[in-house]
PDB file of N, CA and C in Angstrom:
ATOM      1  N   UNK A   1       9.449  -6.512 -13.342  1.00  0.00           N
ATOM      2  CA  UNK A   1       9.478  -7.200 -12.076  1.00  0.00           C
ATOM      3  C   UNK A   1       8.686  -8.483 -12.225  1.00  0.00           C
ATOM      4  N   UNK A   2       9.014  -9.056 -11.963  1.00  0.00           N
ATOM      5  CA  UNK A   2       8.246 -11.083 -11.749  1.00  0.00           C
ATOM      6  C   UNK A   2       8.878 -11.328  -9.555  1.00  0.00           C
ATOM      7  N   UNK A   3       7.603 -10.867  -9.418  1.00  0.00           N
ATOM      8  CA  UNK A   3       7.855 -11.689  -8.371  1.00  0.00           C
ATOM      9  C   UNK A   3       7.135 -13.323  -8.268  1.00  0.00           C
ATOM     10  N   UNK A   4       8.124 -13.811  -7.197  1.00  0.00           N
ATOM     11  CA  UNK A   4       7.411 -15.736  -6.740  1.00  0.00           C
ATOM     12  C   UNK A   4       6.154 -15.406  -6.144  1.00  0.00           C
ATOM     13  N   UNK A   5       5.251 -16.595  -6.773  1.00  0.00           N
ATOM     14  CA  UNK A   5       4.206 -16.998  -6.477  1.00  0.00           C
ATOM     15  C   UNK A   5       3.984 -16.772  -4.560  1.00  0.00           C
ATOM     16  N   UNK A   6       2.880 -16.305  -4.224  1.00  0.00           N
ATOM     17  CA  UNK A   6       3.082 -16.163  -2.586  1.00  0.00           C
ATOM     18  C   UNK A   6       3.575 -14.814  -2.216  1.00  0.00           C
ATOM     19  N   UNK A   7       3.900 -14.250  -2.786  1.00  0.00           N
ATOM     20  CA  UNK A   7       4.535 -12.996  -2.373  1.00  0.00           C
ATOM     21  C   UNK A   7       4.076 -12.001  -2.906  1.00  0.00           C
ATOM     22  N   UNK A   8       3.940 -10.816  -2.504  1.00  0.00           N
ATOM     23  CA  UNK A   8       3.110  -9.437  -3.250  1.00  0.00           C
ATOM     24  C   UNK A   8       4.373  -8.213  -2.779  1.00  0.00           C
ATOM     25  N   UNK A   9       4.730  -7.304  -2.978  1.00  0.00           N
ATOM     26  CA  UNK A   9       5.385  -6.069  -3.046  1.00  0.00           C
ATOM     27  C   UNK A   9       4.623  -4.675  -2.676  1.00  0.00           C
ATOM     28  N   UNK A  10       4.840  -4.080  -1.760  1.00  0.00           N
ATOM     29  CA  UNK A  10       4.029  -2.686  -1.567  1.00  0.00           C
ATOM     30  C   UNK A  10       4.919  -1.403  -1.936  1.00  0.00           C
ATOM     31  N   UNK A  11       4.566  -0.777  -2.684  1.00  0.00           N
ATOM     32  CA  UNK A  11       5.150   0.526  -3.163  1.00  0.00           C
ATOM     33  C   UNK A  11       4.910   1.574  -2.027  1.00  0.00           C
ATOM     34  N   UNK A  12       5.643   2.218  -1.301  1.00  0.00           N
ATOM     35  CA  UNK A  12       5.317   3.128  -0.352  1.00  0.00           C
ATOM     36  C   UNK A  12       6.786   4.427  -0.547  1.00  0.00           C
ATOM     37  N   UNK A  13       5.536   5.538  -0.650  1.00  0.00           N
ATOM     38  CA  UNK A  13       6.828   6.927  -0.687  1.00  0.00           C
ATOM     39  C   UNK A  13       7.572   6.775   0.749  1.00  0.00           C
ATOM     40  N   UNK A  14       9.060   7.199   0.333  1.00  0.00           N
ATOM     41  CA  UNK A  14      10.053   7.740   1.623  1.00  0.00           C
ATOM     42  C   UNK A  14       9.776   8.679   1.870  1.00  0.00           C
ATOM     43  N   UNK A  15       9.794   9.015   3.636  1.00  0.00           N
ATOM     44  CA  UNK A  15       9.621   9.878   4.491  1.00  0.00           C
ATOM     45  C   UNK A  15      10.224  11.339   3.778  1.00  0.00           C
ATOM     46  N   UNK A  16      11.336  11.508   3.144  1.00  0.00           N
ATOM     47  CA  UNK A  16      11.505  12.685   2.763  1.00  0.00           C
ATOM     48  C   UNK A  16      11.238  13.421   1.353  1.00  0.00           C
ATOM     49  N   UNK A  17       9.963  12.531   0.676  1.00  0.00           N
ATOM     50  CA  UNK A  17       9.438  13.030  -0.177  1.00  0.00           C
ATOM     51  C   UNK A  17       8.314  14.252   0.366  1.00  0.00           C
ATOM     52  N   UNK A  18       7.862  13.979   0.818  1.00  0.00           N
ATOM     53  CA  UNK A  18       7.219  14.791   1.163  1.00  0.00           C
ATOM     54  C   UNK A  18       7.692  15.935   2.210  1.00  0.00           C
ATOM     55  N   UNK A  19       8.636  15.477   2.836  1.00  0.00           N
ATOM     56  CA  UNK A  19       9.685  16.364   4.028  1.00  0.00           C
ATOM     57  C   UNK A  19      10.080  17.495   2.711  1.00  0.00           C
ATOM     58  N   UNK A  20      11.090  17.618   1.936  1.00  0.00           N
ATOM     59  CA  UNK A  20      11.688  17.916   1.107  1.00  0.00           C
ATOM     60  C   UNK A  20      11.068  18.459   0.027  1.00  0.00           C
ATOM     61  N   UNK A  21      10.000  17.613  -0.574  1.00  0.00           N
ATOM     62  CA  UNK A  21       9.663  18.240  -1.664  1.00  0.00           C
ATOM     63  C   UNK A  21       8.426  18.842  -1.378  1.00  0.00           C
ATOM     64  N   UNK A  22       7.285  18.499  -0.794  1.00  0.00           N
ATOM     65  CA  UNK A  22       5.681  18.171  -0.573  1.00  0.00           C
ATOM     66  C   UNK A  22       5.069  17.686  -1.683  1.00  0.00           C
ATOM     67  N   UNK A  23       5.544  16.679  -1.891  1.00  0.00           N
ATOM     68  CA  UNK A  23       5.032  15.715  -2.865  1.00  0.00           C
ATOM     69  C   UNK A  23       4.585  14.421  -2.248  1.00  0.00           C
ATOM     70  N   UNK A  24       3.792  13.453  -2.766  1.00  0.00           N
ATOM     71  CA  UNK A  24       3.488  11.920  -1.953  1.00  0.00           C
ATOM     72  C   UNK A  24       3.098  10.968  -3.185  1.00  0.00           C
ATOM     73  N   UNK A  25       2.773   9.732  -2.987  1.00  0.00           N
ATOM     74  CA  UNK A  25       2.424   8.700  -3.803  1.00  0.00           C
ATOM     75  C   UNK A  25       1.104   8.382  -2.902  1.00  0.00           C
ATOM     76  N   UNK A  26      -0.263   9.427  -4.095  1.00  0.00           N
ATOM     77  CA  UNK A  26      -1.455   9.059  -3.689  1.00  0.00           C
ATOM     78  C   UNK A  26      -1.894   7.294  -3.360  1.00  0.00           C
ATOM     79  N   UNK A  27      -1.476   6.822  -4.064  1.00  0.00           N
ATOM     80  CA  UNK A  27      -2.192   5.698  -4.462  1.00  0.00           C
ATOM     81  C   UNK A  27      -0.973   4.352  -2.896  1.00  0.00           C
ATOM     82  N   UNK A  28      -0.915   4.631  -2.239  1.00  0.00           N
ATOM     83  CA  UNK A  28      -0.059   4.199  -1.512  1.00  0.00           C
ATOM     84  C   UNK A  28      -0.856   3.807   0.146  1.00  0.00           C
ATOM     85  N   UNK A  29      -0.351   2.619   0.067  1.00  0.00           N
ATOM     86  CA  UNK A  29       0.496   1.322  -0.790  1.00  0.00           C
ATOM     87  C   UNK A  29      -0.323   0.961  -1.732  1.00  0.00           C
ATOM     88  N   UNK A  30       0.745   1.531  -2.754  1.00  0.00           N
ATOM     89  CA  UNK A  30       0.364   0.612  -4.040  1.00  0.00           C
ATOM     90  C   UNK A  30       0.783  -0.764  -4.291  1.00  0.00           C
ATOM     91  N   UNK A  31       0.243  -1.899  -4.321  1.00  0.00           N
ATOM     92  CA  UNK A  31      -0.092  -3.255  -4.164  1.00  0.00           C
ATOM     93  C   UNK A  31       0.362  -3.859  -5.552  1.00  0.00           C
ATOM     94  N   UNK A  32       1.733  -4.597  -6.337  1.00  0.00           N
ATOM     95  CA  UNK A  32       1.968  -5.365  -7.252  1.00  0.00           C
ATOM     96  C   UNK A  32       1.785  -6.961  -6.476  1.00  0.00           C
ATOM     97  N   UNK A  33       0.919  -7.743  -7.591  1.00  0.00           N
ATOM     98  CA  UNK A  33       0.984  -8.766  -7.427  1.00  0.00           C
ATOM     99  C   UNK A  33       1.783  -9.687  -8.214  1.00  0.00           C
ATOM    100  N   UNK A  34       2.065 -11.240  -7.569  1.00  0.00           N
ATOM    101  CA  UNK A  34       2.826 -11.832  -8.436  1.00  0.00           C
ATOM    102  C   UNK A  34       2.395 -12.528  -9.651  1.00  0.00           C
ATOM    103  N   UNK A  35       1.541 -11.666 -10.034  1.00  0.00           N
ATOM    104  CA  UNK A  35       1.076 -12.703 -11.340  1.00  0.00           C
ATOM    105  C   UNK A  35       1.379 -11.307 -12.564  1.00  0.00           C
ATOM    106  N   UNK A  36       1.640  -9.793 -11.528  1.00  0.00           N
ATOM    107  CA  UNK A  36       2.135  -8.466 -12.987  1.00  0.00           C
ATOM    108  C   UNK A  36       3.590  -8.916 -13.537  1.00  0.00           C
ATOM    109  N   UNK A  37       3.478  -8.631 -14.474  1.00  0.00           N
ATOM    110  CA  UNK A  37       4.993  -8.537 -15.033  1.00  0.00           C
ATOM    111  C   UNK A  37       5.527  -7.316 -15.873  1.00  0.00           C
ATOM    112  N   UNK A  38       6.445  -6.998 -15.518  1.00  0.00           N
ATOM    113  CA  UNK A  38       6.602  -5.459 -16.105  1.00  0.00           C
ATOM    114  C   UNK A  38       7.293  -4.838 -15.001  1.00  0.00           C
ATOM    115  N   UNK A  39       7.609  -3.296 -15.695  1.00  0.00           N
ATOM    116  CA  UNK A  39       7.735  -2.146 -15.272  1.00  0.00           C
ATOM    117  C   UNK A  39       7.384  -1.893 -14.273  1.00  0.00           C
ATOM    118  N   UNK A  40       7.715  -1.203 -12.776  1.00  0.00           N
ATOM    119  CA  UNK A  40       7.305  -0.871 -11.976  1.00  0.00           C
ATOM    120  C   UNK A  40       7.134   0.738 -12.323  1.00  0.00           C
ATOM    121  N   UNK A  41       5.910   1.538 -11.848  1.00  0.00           N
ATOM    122  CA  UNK A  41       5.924   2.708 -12.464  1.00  0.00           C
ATOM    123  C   UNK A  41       5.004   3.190 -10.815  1.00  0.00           C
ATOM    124  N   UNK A  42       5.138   4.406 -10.677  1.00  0.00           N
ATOM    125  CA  UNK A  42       4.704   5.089  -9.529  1.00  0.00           C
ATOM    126  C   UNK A  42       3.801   6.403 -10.083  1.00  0.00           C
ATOM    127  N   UNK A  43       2.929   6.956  -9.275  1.00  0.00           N
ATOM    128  CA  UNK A  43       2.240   8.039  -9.195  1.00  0.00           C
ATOM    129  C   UNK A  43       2.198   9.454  -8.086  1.00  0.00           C
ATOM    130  N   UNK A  44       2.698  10.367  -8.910  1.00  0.00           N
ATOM    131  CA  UNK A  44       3.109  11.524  -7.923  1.00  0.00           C
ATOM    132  C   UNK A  44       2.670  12.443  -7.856  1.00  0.00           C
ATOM    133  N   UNK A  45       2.159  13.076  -6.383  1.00  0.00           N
ATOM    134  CA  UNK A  45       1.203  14.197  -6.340  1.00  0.00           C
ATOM    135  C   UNK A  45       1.767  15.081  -5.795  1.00  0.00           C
ATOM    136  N   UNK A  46       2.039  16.459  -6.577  1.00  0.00           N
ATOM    137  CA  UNK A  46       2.804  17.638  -5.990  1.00  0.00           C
ATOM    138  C   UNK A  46       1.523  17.864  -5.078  1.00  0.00           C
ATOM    139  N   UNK A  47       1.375  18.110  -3.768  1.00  0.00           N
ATOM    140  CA  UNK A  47       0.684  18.895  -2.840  1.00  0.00           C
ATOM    141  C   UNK A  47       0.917  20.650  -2.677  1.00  0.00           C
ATOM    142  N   UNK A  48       1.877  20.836  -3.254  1.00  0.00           N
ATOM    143  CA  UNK A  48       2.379  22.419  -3.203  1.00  0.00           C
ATOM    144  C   UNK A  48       1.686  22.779  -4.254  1.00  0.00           C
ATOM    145  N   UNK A  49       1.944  24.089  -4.646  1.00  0.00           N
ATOM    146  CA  UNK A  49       2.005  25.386  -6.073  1.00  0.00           C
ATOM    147  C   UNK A  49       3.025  25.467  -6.544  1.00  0.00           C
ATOM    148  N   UNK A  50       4.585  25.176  -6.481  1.00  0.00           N
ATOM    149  CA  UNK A  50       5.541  25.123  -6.830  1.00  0.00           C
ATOM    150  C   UNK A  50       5.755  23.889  -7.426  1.00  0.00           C
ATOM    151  N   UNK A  51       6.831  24.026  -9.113  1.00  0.00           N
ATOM    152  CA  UNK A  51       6.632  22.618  -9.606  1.00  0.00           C
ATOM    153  C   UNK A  51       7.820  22.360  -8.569  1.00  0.00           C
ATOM    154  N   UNK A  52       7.876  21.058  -9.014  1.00  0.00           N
ATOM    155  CA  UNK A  52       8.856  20.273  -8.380  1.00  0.00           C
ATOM    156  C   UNK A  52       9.731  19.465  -9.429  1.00  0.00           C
ATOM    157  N   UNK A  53      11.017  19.511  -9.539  1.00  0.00           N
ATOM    158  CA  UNK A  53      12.365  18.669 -10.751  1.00  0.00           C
ATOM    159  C   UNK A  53      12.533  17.582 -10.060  1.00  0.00           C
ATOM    160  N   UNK A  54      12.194  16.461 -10.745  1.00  0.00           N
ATOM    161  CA  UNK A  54      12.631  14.798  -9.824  1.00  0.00           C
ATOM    162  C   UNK A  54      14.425  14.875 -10.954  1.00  0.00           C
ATOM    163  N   UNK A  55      15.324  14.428 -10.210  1.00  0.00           N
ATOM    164  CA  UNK A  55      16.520  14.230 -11.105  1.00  0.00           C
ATOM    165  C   UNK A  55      16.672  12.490 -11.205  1.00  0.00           C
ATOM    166  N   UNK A  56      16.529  12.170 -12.382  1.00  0.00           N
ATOM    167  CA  UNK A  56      16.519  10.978 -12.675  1.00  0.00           C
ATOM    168  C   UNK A  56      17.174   9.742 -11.597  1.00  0.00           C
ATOM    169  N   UNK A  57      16.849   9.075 -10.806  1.00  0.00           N
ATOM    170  CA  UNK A  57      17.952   7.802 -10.309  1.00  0.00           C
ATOM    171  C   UNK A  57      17.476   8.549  -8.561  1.00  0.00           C
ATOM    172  N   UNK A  58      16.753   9.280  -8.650  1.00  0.00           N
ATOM    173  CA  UNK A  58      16.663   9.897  -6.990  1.00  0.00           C
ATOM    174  C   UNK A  58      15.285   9.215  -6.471  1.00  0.00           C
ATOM    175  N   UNK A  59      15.814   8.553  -5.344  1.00  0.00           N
ATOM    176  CA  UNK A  59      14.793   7.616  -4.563  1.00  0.00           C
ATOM    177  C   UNK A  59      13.754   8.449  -3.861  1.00  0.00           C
ATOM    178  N   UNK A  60      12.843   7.742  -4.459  1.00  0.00           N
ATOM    179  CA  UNK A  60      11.258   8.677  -4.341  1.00  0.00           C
ATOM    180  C   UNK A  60      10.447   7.576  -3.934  1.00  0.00           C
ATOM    181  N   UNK A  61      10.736   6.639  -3.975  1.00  0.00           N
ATOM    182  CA  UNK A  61       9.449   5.092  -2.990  1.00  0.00           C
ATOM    183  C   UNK A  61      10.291   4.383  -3.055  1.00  0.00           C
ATOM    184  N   UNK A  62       9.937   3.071  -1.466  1.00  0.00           N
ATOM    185  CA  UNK A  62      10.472   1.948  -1.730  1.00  0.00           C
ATOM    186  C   UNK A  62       9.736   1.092  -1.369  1.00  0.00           C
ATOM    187  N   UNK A  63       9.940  -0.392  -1.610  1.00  0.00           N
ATOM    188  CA  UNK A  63       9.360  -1.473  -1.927  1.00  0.00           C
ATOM    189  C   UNK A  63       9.464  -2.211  -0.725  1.00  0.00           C
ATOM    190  N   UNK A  64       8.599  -2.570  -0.281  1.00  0.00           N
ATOM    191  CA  UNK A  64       8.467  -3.878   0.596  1.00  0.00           C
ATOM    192  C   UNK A  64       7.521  -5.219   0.499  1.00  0.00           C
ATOM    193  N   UNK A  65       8.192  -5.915   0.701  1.00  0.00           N
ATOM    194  CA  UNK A  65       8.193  -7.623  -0.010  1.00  0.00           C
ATOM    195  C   UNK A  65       7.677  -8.268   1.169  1.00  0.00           C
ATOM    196  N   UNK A  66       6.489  -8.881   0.573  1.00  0.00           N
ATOM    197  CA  UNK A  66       6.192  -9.798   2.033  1.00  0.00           C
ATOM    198  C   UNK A  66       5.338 -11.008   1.375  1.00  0.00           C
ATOM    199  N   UNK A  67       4.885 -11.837   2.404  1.00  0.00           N
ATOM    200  CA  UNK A  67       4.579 -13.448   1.753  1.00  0.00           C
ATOM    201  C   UNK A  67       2.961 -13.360   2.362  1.00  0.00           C
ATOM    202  N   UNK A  68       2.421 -13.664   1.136  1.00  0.00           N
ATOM    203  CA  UNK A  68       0.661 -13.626   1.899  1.00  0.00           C
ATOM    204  C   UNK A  68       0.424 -15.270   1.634  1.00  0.00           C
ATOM    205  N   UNK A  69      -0.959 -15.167   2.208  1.00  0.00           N
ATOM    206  CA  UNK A  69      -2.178 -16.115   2.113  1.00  0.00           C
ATOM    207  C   UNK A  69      -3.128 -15.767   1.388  1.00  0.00           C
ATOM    208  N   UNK A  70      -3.845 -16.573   0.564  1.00  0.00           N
ATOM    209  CA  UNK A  70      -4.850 -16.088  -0.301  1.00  0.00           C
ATOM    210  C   UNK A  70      -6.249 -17.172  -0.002  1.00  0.00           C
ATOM    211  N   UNK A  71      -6.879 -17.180   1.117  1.00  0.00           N
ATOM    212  CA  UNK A  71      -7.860 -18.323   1.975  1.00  0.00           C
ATOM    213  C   UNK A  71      -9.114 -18.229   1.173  1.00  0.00           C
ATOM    214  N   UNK A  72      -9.607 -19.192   1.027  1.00  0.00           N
ATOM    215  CA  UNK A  72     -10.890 -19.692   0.459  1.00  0.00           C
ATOM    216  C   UNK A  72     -11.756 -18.698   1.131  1.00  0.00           C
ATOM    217  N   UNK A  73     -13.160 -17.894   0.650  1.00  0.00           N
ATOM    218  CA  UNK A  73     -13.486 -17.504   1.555  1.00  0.00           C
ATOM    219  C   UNK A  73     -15.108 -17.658   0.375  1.00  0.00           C
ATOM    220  N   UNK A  74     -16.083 -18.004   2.149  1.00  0.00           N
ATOM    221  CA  UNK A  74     -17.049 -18.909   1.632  1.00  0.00           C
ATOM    222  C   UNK A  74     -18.790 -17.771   2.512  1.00  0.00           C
ATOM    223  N   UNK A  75     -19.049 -17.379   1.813  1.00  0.00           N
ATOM    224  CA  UNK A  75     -20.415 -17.017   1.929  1.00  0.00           C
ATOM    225  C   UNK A  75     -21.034 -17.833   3.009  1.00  0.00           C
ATOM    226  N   UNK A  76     -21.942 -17.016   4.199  1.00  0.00           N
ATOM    227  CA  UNK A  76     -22.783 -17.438   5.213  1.00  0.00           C
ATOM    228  C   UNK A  76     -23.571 -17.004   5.732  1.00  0.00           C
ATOM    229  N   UNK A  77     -24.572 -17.473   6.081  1.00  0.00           N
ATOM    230  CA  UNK A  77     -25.760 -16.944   6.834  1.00  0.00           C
ATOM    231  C   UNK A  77     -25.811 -16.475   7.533  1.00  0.00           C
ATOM    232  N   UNK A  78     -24.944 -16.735   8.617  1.00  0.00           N
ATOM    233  CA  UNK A  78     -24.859 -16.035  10.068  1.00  0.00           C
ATOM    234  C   UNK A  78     -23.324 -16.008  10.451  1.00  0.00           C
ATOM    235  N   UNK A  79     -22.343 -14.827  10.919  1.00  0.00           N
ATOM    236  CA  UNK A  79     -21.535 -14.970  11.803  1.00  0.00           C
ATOM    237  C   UNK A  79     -21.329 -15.344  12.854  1.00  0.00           C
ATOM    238  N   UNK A  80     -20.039 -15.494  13.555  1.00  0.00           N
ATOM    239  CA  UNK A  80     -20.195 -16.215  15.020  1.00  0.00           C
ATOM    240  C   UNK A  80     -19.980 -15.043  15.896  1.00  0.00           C
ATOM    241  N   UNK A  81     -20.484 -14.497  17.309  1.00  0.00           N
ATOM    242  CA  UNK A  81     -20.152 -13.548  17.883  1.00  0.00           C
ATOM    243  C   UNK A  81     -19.133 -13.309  18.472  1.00  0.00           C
ATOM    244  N   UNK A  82     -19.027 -12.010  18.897  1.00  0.00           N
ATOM    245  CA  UNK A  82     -17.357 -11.826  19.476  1.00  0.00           C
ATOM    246  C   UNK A  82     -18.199 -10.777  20.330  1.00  0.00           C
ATOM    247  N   UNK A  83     -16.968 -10.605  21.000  1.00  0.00           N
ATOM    248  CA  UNK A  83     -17.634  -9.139  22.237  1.00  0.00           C
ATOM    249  C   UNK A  83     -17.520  -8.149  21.290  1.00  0.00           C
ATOM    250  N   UNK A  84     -17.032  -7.467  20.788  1.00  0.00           N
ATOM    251  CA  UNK A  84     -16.681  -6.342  19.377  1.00  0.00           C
ATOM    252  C   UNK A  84     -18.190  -6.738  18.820  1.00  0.00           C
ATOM    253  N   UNK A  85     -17.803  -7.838  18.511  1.00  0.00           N
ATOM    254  CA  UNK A  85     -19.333  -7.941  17.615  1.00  0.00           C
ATOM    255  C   UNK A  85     -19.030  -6.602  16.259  1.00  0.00           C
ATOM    256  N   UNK A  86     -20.203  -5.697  16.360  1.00  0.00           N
ATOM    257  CA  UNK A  86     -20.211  -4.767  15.033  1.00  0.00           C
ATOM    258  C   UNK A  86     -19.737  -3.734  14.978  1.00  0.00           C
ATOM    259  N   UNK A  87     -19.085  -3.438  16.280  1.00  0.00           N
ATOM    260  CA  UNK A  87     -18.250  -2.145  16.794  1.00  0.00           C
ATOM    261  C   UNK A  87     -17.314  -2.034  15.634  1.00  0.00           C
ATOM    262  N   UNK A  88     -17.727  -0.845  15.040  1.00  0.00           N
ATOM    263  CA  UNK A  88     -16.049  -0.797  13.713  1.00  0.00           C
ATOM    264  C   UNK A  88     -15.356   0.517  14.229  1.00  0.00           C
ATOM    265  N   UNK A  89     -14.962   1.410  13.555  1.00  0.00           N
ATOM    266  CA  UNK A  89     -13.896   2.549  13.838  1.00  0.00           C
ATOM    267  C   UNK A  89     -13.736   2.672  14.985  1.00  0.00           C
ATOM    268  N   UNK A  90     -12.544   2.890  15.398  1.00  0.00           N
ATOM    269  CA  UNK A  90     -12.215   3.413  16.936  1.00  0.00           C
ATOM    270  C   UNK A  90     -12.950   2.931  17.979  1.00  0.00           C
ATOM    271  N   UNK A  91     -12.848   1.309  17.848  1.00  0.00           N
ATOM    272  CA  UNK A  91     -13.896   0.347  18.609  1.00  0.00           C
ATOM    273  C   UNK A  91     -12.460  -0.862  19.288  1.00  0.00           C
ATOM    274  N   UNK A  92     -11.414  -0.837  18.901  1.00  0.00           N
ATOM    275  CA  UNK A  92     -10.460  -1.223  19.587  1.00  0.00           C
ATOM    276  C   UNK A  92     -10.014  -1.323  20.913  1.00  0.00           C
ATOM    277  N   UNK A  93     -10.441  -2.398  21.605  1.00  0.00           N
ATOM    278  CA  UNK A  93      -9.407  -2.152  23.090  1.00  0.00           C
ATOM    279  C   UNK A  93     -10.674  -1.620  23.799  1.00  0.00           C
ATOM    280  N   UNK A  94     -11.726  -1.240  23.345  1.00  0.00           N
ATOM    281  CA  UNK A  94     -12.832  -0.408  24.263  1.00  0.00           C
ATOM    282  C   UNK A  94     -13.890  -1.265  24.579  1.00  0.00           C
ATOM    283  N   UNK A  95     -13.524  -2.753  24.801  1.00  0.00           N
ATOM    284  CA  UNK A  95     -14.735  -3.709  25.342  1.00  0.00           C
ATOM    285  C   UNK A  95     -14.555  -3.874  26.609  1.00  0.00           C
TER     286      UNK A  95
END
């Protein structure tokens, strides 16, 4: 895979991997950037006790393509405030 400059790819398992098999792709979204070149290769975690047979060519993740920004980002002394301010987890919508 060579993707264009600006663009990154997210590896994410389909809904019926895990429906079907109970299997998932720990590592998900797994994140290719456009500067890898190669092979796309995935990682699979049986969650069951039972093995599981992948049959070659059977869709087990798919890919989604999107266009980022990559912004300068510059060390500072002080932030600027917000009402949130330092509120993190489950701090949404509750100001």
């Amino acid at each position: 895979m060579e993707l264009p400059e600006g663009m990154e790819c997210q590896v994410r398992p389909r809904s019926g991997l895990a429906l079907n098999y109970g299997i998932t792709l720990p590592n998900s979204p797994g994140t290719i950037d456009p500067d890898y070149r190669g092979e796309v290769k995935i990682i699979i975690q049986n969650l069951g006790s039972e093995q599981v047979t992948l049959i070659r060519g059977e869709r087990v993740a798919q890919l989604v393509f999107s266009l980022f920004q990559s912004p300068e980002v510059a060390e500072v002394e002080e932030l600027s405030n917000t009402d949130r301010g330092e509120s993190g987890f489950g701090s949404t919508g509750t100001g």
